[in-house]
PDB file of N, CA and C in Angstrom:
ATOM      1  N   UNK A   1     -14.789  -6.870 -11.582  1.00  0.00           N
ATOM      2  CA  UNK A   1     -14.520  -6.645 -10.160  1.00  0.00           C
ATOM      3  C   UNK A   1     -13.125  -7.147  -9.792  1.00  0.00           C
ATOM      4  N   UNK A   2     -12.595  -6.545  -8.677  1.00  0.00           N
ATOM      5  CA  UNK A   2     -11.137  -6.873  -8.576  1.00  0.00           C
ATOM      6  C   UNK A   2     -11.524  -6.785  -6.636  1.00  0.00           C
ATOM      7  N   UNK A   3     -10.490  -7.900  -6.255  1.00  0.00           N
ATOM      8  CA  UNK A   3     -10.725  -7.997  -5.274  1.00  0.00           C
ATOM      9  C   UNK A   3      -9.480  -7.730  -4.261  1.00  0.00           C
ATOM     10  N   UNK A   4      -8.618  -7.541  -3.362  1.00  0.00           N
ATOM     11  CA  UNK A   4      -8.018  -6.752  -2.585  1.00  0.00           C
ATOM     12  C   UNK A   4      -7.931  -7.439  -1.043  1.00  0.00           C
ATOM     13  N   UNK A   5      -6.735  -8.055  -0.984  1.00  0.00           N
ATOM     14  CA  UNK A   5      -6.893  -8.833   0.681  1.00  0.00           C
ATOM     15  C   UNK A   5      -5.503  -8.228   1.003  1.00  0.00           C
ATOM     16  N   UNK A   6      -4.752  -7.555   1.935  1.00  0.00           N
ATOM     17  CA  UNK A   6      -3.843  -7.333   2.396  1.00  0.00           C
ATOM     18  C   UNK A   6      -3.577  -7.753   3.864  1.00  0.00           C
ATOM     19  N   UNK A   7      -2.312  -8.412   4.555  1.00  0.00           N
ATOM     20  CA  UNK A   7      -1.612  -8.784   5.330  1.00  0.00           C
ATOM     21  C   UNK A   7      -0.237  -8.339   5.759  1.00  0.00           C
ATOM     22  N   UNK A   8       0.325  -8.572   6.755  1.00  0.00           N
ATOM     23  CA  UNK A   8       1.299  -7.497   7.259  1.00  0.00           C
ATOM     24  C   UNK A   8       0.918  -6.728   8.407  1.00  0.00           C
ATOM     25  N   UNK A   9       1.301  -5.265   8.496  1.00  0.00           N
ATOM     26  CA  UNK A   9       1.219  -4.594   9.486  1.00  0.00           C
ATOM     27  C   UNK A   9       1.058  -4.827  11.162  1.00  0.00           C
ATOM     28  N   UNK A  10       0.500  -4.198  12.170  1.00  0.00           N
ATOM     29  CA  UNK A  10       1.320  -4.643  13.094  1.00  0.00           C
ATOM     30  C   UNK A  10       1.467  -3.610  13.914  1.00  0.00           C
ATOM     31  N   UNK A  11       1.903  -4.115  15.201  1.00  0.00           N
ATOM     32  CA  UNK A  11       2.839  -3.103  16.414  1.00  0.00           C
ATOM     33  C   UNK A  11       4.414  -3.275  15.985  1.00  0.00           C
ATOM     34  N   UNK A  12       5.318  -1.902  16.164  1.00  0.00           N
ATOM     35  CA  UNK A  12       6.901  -2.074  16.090  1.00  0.00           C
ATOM     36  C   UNK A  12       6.938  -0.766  16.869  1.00  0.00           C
ATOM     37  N   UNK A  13       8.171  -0.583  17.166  1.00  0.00           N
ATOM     38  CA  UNK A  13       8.764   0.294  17.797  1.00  0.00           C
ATOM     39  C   UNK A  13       9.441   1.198  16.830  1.00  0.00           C
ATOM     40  N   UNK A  14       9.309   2.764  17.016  1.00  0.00           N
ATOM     41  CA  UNK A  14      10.040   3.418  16.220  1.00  0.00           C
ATOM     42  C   UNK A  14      11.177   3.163  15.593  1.00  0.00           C
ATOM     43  N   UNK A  15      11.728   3.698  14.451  1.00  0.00           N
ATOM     44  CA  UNK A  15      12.710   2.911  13.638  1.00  0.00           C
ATOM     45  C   UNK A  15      12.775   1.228  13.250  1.00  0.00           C
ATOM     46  N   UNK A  16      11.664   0.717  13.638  1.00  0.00           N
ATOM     47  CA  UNK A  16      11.608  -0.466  13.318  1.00  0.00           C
ATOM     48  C   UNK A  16      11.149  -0.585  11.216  1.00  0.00           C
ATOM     49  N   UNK A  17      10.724  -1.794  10.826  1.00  0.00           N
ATOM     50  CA  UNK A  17      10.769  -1.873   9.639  1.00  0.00           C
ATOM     51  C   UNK A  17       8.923  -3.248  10.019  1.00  0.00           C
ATOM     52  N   UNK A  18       8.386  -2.771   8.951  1.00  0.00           N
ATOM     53  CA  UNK A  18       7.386  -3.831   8.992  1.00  0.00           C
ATOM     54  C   UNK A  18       7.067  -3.894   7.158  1.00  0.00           C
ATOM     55  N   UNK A  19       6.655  -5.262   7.028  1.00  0.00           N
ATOM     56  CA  UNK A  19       5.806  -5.955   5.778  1.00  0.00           C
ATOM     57  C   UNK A  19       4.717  -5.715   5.188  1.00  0.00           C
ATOM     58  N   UNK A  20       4.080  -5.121   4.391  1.00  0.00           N
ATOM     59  CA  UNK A  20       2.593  -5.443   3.609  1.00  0.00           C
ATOM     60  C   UNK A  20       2.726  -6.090   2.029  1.00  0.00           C
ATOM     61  N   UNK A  21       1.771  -6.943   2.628  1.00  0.00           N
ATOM     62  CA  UNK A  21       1.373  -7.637   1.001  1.00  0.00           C
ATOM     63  C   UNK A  21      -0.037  -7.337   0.894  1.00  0.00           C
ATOM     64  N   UNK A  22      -0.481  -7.507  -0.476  1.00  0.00           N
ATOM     65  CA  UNK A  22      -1.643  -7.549  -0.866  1.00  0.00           C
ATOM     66  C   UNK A  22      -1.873  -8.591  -1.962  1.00  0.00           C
ATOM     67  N   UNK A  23      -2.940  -9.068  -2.179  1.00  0.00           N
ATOM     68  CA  UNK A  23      -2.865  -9.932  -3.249  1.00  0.00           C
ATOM     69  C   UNK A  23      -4.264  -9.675  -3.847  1.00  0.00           C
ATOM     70  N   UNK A  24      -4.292  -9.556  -5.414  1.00  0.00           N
ATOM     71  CA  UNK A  24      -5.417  -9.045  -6.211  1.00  0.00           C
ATOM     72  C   UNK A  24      -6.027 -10.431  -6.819  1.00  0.00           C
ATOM     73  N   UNK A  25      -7.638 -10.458  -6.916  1.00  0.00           N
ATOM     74  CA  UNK A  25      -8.098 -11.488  -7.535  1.00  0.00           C
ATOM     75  C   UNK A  25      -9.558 -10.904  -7.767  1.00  0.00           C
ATOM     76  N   UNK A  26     -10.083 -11.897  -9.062  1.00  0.00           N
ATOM     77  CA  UNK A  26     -10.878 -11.590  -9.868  1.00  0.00           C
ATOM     78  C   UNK A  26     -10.511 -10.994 -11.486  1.00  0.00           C
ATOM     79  N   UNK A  27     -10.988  -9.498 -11.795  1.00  0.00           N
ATOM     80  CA  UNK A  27     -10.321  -9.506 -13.452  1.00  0.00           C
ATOM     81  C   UNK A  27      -9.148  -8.497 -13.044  1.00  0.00           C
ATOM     82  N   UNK A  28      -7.919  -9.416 -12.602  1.00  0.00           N
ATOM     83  CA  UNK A  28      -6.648  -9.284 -12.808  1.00  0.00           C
ATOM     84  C   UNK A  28      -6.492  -8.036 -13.829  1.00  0.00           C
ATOM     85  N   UNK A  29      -6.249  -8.397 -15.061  1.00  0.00           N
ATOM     86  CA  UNK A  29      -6.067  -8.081 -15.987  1.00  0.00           C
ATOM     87  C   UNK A  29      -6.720  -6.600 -16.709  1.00  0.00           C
ATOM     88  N   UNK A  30      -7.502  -6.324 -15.723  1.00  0.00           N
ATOM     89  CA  UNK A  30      -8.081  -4.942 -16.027  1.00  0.00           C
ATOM     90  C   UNK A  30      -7.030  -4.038 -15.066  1.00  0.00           C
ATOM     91  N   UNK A  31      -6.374  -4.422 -14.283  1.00  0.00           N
ATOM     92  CA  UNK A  31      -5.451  -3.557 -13.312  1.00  0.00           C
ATOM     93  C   UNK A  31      -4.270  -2.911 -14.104  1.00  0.00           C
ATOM     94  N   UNK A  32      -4.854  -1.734 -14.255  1.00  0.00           N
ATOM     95  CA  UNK A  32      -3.426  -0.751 -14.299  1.00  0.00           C
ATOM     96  C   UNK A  32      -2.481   0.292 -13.620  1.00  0.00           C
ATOM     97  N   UNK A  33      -2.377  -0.123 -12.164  1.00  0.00           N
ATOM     98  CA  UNK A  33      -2.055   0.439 -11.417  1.00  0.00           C
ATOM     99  C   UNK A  33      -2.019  -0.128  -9.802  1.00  0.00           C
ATOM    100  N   UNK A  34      -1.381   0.040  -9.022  1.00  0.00           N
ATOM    101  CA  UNK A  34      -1.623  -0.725  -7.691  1.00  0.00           C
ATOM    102  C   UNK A  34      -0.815   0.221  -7.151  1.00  0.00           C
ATOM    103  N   UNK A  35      -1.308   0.069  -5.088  1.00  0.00           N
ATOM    104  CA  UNK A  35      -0.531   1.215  -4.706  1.00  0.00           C
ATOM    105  C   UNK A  35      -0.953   1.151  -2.780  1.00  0.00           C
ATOM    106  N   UNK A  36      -0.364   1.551  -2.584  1.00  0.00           N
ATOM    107  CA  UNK A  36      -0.861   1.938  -0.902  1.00  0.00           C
ATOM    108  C   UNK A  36      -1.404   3.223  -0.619  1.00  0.00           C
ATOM    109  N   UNK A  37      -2.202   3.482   0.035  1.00  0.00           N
ATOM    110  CA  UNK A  37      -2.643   4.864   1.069  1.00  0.00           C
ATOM    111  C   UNK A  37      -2.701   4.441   2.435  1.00  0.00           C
ATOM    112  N   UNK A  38      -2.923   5.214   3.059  1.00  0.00           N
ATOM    113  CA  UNK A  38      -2.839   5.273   4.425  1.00  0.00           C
ATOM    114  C   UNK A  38      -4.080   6.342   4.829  1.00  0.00           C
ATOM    115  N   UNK A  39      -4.639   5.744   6.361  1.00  0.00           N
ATOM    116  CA  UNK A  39      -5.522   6.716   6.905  1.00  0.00           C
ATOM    117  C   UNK A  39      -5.048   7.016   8.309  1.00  0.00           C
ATOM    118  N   UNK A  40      -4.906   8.213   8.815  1.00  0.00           N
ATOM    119  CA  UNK A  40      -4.471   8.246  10.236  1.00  0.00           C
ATOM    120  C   UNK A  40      -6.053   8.934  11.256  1.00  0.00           C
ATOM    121  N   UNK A  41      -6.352   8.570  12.250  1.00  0.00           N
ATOM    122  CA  UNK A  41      -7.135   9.057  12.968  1.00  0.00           C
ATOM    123  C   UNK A  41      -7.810  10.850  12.441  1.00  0.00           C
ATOM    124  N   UNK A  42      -9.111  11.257  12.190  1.00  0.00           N
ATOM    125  CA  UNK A  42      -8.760  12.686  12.228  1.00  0.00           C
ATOM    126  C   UNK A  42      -8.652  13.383  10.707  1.00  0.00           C
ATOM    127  N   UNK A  43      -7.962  12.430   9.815  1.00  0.00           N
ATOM    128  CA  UNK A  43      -6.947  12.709   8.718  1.00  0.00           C
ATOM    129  C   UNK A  43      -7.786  11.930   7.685  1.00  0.00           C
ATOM    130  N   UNK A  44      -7.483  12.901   6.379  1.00  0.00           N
ATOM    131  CA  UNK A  44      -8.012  12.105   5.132  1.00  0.00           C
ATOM    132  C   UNK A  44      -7.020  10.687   4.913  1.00  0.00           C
ATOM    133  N   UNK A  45      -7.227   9.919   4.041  1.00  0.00           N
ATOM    134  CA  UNK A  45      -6.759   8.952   3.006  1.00  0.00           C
ATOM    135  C   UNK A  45      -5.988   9.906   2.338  1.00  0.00           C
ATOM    136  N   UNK A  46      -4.416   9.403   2.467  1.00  0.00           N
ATOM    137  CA  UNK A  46      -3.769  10.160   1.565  1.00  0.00           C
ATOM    138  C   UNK A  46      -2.519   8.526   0.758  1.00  0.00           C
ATOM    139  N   UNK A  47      -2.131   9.105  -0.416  1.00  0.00           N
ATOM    140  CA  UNK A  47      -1.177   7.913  -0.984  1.00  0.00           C
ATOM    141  C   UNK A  47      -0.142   7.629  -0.515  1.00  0.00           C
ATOM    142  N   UNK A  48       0.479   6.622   0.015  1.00  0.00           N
ATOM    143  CA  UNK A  48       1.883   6.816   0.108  1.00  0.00           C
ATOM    144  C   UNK A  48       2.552   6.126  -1.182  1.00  0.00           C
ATOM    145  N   UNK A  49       2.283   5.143  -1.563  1.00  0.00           N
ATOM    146  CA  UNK A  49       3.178   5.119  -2.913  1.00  0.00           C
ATOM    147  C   UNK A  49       2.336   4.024  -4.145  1.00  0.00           C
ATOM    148  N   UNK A  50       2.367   4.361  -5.156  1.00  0.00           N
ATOM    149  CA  UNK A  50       1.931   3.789  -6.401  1.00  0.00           C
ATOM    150  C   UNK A  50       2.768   3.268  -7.478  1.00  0.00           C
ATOM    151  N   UNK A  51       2.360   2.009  -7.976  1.00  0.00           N
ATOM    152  CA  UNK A  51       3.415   1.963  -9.373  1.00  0.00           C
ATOM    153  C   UNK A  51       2.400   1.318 -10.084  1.00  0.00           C
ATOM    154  N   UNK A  52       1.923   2.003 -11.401  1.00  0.00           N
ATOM    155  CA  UNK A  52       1.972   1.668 -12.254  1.00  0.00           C
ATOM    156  C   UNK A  52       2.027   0.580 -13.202  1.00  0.00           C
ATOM    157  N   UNK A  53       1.085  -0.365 -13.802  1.00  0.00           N
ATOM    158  CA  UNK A  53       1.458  -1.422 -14.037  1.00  0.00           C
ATOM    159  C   UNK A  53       2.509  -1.344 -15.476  1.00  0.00           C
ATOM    160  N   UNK A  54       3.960  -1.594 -15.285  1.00  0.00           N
ATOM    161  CA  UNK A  54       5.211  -1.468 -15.961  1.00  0.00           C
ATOM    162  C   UNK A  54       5.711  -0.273 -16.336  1.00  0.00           C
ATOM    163  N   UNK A  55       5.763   0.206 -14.753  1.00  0.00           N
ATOM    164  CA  UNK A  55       6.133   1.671 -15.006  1.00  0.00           C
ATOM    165  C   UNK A  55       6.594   1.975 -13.342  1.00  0.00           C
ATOM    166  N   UNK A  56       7.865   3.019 -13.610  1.00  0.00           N
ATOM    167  CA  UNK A  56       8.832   2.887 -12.051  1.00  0.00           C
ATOM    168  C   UNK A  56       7.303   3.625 -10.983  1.00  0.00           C
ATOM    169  N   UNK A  57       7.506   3.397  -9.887  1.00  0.00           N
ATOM    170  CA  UNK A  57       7.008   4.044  -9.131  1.00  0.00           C
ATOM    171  C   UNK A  57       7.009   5.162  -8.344  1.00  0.00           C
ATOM    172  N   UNK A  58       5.726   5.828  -7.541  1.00  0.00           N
ATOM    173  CA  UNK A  58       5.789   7.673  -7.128  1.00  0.00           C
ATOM    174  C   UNK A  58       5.595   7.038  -5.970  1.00  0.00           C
ATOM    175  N   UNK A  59       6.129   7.600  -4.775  1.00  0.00           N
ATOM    176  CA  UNK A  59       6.055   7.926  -3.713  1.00  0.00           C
ATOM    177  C   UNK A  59       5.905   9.404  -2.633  1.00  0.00           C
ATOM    178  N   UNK A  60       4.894   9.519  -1.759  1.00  0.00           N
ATOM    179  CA  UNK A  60       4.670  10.459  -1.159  1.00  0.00           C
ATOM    180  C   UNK A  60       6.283  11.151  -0.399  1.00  0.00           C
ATOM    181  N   UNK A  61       6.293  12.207  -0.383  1.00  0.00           N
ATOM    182  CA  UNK A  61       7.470  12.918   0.064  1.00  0.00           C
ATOM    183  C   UNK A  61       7.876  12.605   1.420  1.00  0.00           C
ATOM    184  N   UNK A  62       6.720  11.899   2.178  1.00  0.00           N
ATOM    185  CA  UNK A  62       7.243  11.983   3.572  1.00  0.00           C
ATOM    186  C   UNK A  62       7.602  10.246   3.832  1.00  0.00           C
ATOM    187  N   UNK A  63       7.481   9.288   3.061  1.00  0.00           N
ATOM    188  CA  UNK A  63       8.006   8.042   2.836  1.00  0.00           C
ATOM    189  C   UNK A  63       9.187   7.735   1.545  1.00  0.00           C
ATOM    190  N   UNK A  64       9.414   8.677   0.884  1.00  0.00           N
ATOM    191  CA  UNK A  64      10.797   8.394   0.109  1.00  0.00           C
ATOM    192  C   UNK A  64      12.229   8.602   0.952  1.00  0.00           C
ATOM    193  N   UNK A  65      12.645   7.521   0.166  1.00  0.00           N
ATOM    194  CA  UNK A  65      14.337   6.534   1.377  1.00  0.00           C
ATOM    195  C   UNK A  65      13.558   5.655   2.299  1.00  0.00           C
ATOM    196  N   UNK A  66      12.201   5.747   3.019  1.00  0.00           N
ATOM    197  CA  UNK A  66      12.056   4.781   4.392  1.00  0.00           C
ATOM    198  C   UNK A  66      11.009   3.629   3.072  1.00  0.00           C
ATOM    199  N   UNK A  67      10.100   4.455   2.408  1.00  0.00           N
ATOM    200  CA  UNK A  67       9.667   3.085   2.075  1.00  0.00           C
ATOM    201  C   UNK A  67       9.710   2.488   0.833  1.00  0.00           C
ATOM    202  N   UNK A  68       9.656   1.150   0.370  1.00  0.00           N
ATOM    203  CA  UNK A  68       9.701   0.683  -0.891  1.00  0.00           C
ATOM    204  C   UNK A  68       8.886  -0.170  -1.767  1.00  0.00           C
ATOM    205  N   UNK A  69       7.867  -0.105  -2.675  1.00  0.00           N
ATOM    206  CA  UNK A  69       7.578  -0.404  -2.988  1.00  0.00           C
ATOM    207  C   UNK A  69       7.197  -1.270  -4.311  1.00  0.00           C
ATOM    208  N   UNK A  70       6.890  -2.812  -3.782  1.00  0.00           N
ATOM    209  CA  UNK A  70       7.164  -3.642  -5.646  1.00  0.00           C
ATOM    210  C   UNK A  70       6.039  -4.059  -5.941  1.00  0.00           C
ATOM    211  N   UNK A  71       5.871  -4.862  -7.211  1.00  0.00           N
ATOM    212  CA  UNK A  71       5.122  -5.638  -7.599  1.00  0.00           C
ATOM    213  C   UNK A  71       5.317  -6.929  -7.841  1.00  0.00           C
ATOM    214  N   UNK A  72       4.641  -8.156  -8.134  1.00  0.00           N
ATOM    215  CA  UNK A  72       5.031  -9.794  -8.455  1.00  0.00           C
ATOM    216  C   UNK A  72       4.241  -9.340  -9.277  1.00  0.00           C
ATOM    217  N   UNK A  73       3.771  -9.470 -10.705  1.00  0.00           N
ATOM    218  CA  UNK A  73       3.050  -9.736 -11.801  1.00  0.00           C
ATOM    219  C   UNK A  73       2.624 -10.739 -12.019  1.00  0.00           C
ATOM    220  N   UNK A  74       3.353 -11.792 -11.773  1.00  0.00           N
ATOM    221  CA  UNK A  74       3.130 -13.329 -12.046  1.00  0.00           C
ATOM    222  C   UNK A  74       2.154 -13.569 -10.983  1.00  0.00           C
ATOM    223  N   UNK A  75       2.210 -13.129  -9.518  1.00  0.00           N
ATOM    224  CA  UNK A  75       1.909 -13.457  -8.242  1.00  0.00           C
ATOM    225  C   UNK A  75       0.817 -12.479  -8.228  1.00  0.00           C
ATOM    226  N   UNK A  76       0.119 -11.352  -9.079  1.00  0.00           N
ATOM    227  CA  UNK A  76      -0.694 -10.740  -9.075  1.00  0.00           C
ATOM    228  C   UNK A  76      -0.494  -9.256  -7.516  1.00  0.00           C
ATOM    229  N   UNK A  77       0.756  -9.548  -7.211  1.00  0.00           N
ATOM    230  CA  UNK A  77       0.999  -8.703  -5.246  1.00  0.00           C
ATOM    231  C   UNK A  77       1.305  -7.753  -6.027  1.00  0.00           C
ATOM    232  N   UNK A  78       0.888  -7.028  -4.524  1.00  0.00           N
ATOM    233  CA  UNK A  78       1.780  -5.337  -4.300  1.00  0.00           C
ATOM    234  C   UNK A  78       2.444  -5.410  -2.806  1.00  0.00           C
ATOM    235  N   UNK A  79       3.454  -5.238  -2.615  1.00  0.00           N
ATOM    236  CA  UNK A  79       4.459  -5.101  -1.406  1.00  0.00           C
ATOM    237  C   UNK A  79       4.752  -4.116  -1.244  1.00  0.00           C
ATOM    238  N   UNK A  80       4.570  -3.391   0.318  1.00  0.00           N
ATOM    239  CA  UNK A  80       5.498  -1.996   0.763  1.00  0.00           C
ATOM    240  C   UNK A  80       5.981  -2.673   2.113  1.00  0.00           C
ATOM    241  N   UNK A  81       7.632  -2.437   1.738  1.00  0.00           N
ATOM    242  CA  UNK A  81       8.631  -2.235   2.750  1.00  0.00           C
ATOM    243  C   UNK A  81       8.668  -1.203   3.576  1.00  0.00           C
ATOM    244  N   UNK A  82       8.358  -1.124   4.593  1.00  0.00           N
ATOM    245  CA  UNK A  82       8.730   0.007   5.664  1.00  0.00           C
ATOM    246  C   UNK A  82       9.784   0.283   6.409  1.00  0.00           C
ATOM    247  N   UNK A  83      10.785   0.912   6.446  1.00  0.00           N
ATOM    248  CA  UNK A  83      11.621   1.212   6.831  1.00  0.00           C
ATOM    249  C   UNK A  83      11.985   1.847   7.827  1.00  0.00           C
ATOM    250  N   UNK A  84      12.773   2.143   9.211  1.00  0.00           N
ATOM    251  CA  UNK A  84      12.700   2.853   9.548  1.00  0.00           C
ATOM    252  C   UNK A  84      11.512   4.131   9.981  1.00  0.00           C
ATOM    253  N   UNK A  85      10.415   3.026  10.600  1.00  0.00           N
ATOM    254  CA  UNK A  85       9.501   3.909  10.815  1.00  0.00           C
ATOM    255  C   UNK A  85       8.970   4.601  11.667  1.00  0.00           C
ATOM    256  N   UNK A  86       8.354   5.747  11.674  1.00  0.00           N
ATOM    257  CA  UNK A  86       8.091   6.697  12.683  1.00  0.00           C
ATOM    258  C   UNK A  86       6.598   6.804  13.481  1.00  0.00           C
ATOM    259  N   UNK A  87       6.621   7.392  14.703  1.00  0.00           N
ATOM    260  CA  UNK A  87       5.039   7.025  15.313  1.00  0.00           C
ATOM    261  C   UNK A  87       4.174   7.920  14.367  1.00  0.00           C
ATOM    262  N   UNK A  88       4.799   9.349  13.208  1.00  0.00           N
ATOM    263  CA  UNK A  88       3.813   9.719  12.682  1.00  0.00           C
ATOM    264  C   UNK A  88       3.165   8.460  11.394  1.00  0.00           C
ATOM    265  N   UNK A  89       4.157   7.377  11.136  1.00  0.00           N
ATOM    266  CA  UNK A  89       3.758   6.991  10.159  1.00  0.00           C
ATOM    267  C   UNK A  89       2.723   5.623  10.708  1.00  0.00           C
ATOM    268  N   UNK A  90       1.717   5.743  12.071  1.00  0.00           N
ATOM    269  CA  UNK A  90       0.938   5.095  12.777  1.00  0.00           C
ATOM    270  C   UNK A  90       0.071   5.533  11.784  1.00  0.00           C
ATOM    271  N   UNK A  91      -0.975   4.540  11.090  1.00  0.00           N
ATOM    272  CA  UNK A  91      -2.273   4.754  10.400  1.00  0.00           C
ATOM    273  C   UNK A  91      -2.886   3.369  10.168  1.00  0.00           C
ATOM    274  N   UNK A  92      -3.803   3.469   9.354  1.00  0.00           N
ATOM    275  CA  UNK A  92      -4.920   2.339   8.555  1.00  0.00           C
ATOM    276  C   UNK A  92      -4.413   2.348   7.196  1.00  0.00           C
ATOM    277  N   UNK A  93      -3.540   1.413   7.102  1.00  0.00           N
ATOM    278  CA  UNK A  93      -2.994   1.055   5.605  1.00  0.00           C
ATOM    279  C   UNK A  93      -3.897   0.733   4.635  1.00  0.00           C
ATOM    280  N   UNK A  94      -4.116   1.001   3.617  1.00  0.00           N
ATOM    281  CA  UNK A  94      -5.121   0.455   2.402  1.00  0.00           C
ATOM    282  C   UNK A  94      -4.215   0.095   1.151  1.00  0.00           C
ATOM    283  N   UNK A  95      -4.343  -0.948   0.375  1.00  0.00           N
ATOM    284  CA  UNK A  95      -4.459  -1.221  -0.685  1.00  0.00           C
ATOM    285  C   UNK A  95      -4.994  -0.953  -1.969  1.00  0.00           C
ATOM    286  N   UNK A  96      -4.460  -0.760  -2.803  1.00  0.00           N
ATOM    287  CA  UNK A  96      -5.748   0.250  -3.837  1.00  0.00           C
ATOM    288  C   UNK A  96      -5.270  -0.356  -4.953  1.00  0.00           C
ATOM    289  N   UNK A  97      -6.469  -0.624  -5.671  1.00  0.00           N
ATOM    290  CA  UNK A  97      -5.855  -1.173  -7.368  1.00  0.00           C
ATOM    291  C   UNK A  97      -6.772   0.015  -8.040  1.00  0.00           C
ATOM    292  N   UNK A  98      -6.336   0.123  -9.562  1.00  0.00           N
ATOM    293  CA  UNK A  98      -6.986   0.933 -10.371  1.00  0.00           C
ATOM    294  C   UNK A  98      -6.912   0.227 -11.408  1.00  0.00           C
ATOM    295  N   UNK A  99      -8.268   0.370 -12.428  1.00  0.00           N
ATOM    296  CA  UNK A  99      -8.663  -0.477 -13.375  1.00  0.00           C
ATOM    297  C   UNK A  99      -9.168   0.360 -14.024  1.00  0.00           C
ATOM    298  N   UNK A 100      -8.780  -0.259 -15.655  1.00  0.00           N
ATOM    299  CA  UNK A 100      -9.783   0.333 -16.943  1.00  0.00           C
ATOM    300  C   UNK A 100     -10.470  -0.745 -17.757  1.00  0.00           C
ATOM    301  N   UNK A 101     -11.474  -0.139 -18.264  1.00  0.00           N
ATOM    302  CA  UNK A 101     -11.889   1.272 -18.330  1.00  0.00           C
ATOM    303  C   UNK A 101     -12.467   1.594 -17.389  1.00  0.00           C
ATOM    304  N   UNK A 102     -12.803   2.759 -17.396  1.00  0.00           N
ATOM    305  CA  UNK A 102     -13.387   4.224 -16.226  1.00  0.00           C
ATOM    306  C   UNK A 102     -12.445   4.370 -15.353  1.00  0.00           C
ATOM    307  N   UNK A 103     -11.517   3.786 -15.190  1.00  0.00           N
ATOM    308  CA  UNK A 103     -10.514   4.539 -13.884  1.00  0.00           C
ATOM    309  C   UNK A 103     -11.401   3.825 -12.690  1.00  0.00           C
ATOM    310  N   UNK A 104     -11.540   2.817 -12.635  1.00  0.00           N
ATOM    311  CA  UNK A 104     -12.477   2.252 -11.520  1.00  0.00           C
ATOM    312  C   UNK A 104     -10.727   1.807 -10.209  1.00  0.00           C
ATOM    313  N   UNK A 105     -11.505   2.370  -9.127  1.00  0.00           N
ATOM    314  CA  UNK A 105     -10.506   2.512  -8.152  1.00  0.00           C
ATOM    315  C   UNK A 105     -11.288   1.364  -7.051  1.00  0.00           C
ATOM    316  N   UNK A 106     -10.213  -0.080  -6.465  1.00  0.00           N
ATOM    317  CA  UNK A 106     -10.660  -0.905  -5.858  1.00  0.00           C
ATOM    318  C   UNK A 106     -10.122  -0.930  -4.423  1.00  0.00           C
ATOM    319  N   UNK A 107     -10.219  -1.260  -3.153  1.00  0.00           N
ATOM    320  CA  UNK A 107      -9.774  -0.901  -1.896  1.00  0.00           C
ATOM    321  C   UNK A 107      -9.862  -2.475  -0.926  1.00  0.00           C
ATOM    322  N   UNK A 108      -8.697  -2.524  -0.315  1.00  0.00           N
ATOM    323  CA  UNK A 108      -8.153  -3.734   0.636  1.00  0.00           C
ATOM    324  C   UNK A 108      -9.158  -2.980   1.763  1.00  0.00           C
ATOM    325  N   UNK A 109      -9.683  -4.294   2.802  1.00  0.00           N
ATOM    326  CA  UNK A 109     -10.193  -3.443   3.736  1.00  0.00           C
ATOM    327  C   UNK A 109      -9.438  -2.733   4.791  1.00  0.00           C
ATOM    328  N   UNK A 110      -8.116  -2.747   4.551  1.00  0.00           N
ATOM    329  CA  UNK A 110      -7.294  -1.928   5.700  1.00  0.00           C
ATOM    330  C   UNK A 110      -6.605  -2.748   6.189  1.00  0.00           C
ATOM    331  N   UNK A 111      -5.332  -2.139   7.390  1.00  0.00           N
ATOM    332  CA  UNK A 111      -4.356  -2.994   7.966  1.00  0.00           C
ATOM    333  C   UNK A 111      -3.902  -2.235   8.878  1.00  0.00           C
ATOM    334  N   UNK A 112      -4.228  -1.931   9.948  1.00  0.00           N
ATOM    335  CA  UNK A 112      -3.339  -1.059  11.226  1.00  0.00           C
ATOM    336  C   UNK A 112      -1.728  -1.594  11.174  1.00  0.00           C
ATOM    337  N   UNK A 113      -1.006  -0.528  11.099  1.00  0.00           N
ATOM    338  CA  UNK A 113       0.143  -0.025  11.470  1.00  0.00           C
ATOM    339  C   UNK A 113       0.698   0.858  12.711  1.00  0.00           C
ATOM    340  N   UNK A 114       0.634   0.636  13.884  1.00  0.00           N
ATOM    341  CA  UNK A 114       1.205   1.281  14.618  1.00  0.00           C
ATOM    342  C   UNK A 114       2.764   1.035  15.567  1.00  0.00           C
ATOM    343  N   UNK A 115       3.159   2.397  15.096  1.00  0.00           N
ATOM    344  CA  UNK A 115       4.725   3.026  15.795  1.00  0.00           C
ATOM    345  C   UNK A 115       4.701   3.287  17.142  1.00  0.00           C
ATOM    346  N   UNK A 116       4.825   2.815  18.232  1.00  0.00           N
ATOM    347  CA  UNK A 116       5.109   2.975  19.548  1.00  0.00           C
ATOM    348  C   UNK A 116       5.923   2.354  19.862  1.00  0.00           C
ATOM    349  N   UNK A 117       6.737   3.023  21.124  1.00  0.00           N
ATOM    350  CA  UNK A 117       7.625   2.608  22.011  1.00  0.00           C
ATOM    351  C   UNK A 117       6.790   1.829  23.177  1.00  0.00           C
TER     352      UNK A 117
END
């Protein structure tokens, strides 16, 4: 089991920039992969960006240049920088680890993000 607590997110004003961390605990070490999605009202769970454990990272088309995403290995985190962000990019942030074997997919309970003026 892998466990998933994320912090950050928040009210900002368009073009503003906001923080997420997450921090993984339990069997660490089965994680091969970590990543963000997002849920907006209405709207499926879709990814905004993943990396890979030691491997560059993919990002969704409508967050490449605004957002960035790292890892601490040592620190077990996943971090997305937000950049410059927009009221479409208002949603329910999630955290997601992926683990083997089976491709077992683990989930932060969420983090509101909202863009208003």
């Amino acid at each position: 089991q892998v466990q998933l607590v994320e912090s950050g997110g928040g009210l900002v004003q368009p073009g503003g920039s906001l923080r997420l961390s997450c921090v993984a605990s339990g069997n660490i070490f089965s994680i091969v992969a970590m990543g963000w999605y997002r849920q907006a009202p209405g709207r499926q769970r879709e990814l905004v960006a993943a990396m890979p454990s030691g491997r560059t990272a993919n990002y969704a088309d409508f967050v490449r240049g605004r957002f960035t995403i790292s890892r601490d290995y040592a620190k077990n985190t996943v971090t997305l920088q937000m950049n410059s962000l927009k009221p479409e990019d208002t949603a329910v942030y999630y955290c997601n680890a992926e683990s083997e074997p089976l491709s077992r997919n683990y989930w932060g309970l969420g983090t509101q993000v909202t863009v208003s003026s």
